[in-house]
Protein backbone atom coordinates (compact mmCIF):
# COMPACT_ATOMS: atom_id res chain seq x y z
CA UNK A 1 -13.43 -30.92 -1.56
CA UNK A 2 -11.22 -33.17 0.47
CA UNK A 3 -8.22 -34.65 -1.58
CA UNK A 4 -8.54 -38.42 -3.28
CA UNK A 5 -4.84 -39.92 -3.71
CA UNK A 6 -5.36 -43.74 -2.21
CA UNK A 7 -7.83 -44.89 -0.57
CA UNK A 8 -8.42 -48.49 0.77
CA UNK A 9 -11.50 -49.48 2.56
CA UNK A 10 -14.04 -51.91 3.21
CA UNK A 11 -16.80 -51.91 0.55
CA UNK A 12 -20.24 -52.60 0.34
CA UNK A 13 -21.97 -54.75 -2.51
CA UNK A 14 -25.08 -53.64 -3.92
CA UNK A 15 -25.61 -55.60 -6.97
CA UNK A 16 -29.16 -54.13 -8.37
CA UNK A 17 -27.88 -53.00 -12.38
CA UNK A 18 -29.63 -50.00 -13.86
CA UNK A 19 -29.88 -48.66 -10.63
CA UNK A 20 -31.35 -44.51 -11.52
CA UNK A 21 -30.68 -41.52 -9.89
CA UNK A 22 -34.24 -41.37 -8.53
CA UNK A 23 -33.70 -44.67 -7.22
CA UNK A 24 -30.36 -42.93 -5.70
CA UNK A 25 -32.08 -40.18 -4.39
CA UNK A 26 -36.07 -39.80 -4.67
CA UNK A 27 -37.11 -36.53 -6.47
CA UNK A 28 -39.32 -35.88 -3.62
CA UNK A 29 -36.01 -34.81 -1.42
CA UNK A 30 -35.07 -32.32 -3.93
CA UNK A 31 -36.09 -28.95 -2.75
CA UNK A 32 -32.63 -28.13 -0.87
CA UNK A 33 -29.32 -26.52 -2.73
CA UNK A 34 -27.33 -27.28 0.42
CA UNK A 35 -25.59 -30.37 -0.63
CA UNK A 36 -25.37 -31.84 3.20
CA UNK A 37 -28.13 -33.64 4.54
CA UNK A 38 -28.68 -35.65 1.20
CA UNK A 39 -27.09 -38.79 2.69
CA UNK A 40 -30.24 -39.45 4.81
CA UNK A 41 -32.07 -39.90 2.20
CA UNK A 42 -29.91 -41.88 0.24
CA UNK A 43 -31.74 -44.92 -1.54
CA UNK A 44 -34.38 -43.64 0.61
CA UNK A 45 -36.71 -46.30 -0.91
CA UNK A 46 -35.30 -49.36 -0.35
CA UNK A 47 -33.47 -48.24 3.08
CA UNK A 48 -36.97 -47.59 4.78
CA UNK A 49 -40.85 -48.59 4.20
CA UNK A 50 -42.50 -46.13 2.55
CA UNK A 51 -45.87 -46.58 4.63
CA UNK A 52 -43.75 -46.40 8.07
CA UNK A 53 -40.74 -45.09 7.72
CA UNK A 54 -38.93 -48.08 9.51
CA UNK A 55 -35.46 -49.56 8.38
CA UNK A 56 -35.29 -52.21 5.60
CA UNK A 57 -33.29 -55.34 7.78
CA UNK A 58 -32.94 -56.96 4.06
CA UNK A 59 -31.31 -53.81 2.63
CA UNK A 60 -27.31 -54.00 2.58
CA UNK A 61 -27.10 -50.21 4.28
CA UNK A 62 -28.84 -51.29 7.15
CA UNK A 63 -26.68 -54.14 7.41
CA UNK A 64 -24.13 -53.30 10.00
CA UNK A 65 -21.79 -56.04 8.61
CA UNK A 66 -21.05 -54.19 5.94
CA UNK A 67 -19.21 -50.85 5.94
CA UNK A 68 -16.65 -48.52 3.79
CA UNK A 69 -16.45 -45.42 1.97
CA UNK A 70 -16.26 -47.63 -1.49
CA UNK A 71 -20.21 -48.63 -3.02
CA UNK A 72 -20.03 -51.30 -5.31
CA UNK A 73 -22.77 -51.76 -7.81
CA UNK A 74 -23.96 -53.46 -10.69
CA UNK A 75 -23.73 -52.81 -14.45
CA UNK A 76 -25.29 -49.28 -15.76
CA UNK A 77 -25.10 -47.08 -12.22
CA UNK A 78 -26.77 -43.73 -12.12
CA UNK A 79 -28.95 -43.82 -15.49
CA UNK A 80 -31.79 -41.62 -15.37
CA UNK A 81 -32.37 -38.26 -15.13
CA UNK A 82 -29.99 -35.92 -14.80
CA UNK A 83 -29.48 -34.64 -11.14
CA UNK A 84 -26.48 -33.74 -9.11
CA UNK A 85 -28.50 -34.41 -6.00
CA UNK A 86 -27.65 -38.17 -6.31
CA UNK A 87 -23.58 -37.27 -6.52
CA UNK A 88 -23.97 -35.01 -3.29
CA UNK A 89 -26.07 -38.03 -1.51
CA UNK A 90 -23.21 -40.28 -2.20
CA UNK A 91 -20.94 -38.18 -0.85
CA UNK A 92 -22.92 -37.02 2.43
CA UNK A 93 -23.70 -40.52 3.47
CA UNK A 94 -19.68 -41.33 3.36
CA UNK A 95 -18.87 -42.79 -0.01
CA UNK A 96 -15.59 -41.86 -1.90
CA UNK A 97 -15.51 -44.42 -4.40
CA UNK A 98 -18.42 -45.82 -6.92
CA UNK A 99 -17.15 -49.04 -9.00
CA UNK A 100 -19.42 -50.62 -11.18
CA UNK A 101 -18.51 -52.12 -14.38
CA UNK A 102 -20.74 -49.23 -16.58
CA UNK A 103 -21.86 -45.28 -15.55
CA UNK A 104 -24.18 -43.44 -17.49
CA UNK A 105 -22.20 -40.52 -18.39
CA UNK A 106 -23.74 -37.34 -16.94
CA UNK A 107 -23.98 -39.24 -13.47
CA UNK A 108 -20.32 -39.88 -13.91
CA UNK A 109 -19.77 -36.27 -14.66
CA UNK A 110 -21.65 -34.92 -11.54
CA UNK A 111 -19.71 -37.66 -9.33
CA UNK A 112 -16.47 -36.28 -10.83
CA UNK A 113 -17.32 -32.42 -10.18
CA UNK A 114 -18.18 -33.64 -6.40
CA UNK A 115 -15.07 -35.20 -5.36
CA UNK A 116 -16.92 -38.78 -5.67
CA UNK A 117 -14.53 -41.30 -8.48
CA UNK A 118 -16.80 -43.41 -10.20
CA UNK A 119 -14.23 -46.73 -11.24
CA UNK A 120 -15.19 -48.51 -14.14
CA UNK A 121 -13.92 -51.98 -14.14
CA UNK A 122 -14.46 -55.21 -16.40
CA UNK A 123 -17.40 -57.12 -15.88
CA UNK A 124 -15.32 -60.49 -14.91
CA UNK A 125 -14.05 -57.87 -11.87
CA UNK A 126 -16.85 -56.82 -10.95
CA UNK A 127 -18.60 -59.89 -10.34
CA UNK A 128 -15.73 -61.15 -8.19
CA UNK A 129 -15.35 -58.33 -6.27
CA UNK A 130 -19.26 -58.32 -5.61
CA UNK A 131 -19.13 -62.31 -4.67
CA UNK A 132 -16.38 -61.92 -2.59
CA UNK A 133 -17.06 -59.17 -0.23
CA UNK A 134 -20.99 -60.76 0.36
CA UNK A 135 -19.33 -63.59 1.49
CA UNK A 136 -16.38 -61.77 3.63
CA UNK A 137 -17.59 -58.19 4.38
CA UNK A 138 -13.92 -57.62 5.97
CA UNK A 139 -12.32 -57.63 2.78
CA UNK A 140 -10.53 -54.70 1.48
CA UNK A 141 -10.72 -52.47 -1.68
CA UNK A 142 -7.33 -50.61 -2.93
CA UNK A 143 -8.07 -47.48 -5.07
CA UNK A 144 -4.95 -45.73 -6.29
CA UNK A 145 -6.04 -42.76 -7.86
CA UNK A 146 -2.34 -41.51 -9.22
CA UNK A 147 -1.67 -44.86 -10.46
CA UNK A 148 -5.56 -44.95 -12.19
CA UNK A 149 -5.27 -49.07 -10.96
CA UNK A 150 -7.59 -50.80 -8.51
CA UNK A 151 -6.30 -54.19 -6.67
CA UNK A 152 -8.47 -56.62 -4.83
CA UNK A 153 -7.54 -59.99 -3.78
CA UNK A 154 -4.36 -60.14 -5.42
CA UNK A 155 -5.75 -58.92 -8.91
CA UNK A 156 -5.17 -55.38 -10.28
CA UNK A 157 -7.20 -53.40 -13.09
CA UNK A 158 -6.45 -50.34 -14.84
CA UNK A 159 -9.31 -47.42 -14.58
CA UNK A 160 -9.93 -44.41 -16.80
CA UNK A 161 -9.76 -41.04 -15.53
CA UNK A 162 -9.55 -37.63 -17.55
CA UNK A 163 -6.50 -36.06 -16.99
CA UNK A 164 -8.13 -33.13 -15.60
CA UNK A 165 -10.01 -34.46 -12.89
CA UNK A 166 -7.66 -36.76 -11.57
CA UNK A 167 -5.68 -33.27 -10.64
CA UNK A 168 -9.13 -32.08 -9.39
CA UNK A 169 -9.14 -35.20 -7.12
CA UNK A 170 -5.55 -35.47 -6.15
CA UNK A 171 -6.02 -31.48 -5.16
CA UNK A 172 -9.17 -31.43 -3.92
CA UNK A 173 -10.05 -28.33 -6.26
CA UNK A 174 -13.29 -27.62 -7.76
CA UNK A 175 -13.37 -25.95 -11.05
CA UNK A 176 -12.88 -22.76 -9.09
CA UNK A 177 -10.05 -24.00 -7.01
CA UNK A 178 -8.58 -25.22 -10.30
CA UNK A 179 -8.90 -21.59 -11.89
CA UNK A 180 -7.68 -19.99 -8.47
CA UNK A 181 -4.09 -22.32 -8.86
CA UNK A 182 -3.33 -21.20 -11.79
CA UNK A 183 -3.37 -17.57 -10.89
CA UNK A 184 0.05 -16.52 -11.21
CA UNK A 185 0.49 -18.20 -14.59
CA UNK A 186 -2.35 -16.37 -16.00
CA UNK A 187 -0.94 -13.17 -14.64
CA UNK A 188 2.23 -14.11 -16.39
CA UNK A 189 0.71 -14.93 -19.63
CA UNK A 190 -0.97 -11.58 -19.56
CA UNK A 191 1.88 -9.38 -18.80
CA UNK A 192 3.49 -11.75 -21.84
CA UNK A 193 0.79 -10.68 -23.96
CA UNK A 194 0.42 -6.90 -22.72
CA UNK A 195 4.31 -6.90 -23.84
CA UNK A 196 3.59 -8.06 -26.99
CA UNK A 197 1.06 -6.13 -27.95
CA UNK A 198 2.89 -2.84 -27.25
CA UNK A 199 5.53 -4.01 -29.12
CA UNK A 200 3.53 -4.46 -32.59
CA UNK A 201 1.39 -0.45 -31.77
């Protein structure tokens, strides 16, 4: 996974709430384990008419005005089933950053294990940040993911983060990766405890 440390960026504003994972990514684009490709489907549903297949012109991602690798959306993002998919969809169309003022937990888990940092901000936040880059697509989002604080337009906010995944991010490691690091401490600790162990038999 690549490494998140800062990132500032343009953003774009979709302010649907409750948007669902299927809404995300339709279950009918499922049948892959390869997480690339995913991002052309990505809100396949409202990006394209179902009956032709043509672009949406009233749909924000087929708005050329508006660009960035930050999505931000309204209250209760990712609710639903449970599916990685929508995480690696995210990710594949371009998007490092997810704020939205509430994420339904095992969405924010997947987005975590995938390199993608869902921000959770106050509602107050959110709906400035949402008014003010519809109006002025050119302004800019700054995510500092050491710091856990988000500014915009001369305002800051604090962000959670578990402690563990914000090495993940900062590392770009995967659990595996993650395991992998820490090699030569775990050979340590074993030697430590092959030691003791002879010493009590």
């Amino acid at each position: 996974m690549q490494k998140l440390i800062y990132i500032q960026s343009r953003a774009v504003p979709l302010p649907a709430e409750n948007i669902d994972t299927d809404q995300i990514i339709p279950a009918r684009f499922l049948k892959s384990i390869d997480r690339k490709g995913f991002g052309e489907n990505l809100f396949r549903d409202w990006r394209f008419a179902i009956q032709t297949g043509e672009p949406n012109p009233d749909f924000v991602l087929n708005n050329p005005k508006y660009t960035g690798e930050i999505l931000v959306a309204g209250n209760n993002f990712g609710c639903g089933s449970s599916r990685e998919h929508a995480a690696w969809s995210l990710t594949d169309y371009g998007f490092k950053v997810i704020i939205s003022s509430y994420f339904a937990d095992i969405f924010k888990g997947n987005a975590l294990n995938n390199g993608l940092l869902p921000v959770k901000v106050s509602e107050e936040f959110l709906k400035e940040i949402l008014k003010t880059i519809t109006e002025n697509p050119e302004s800019q989002i700054a995510v500092d993911i050491e710091q856990q604080i988000i500014s915009f337009n001369g305002k800051t906010e604090t962000f959670e983060l578990d402690s563990y995944k914000k090495i993940c991010l900062i590392n770009g490691y995967d659990d595996i990766d993650f395991l992998i690091s820490k090699k030569q401490a775990i050979k340590e600790f074993e030697l430590k405890t092959q030691k003791y162990e002879q010493q009590l038999f």
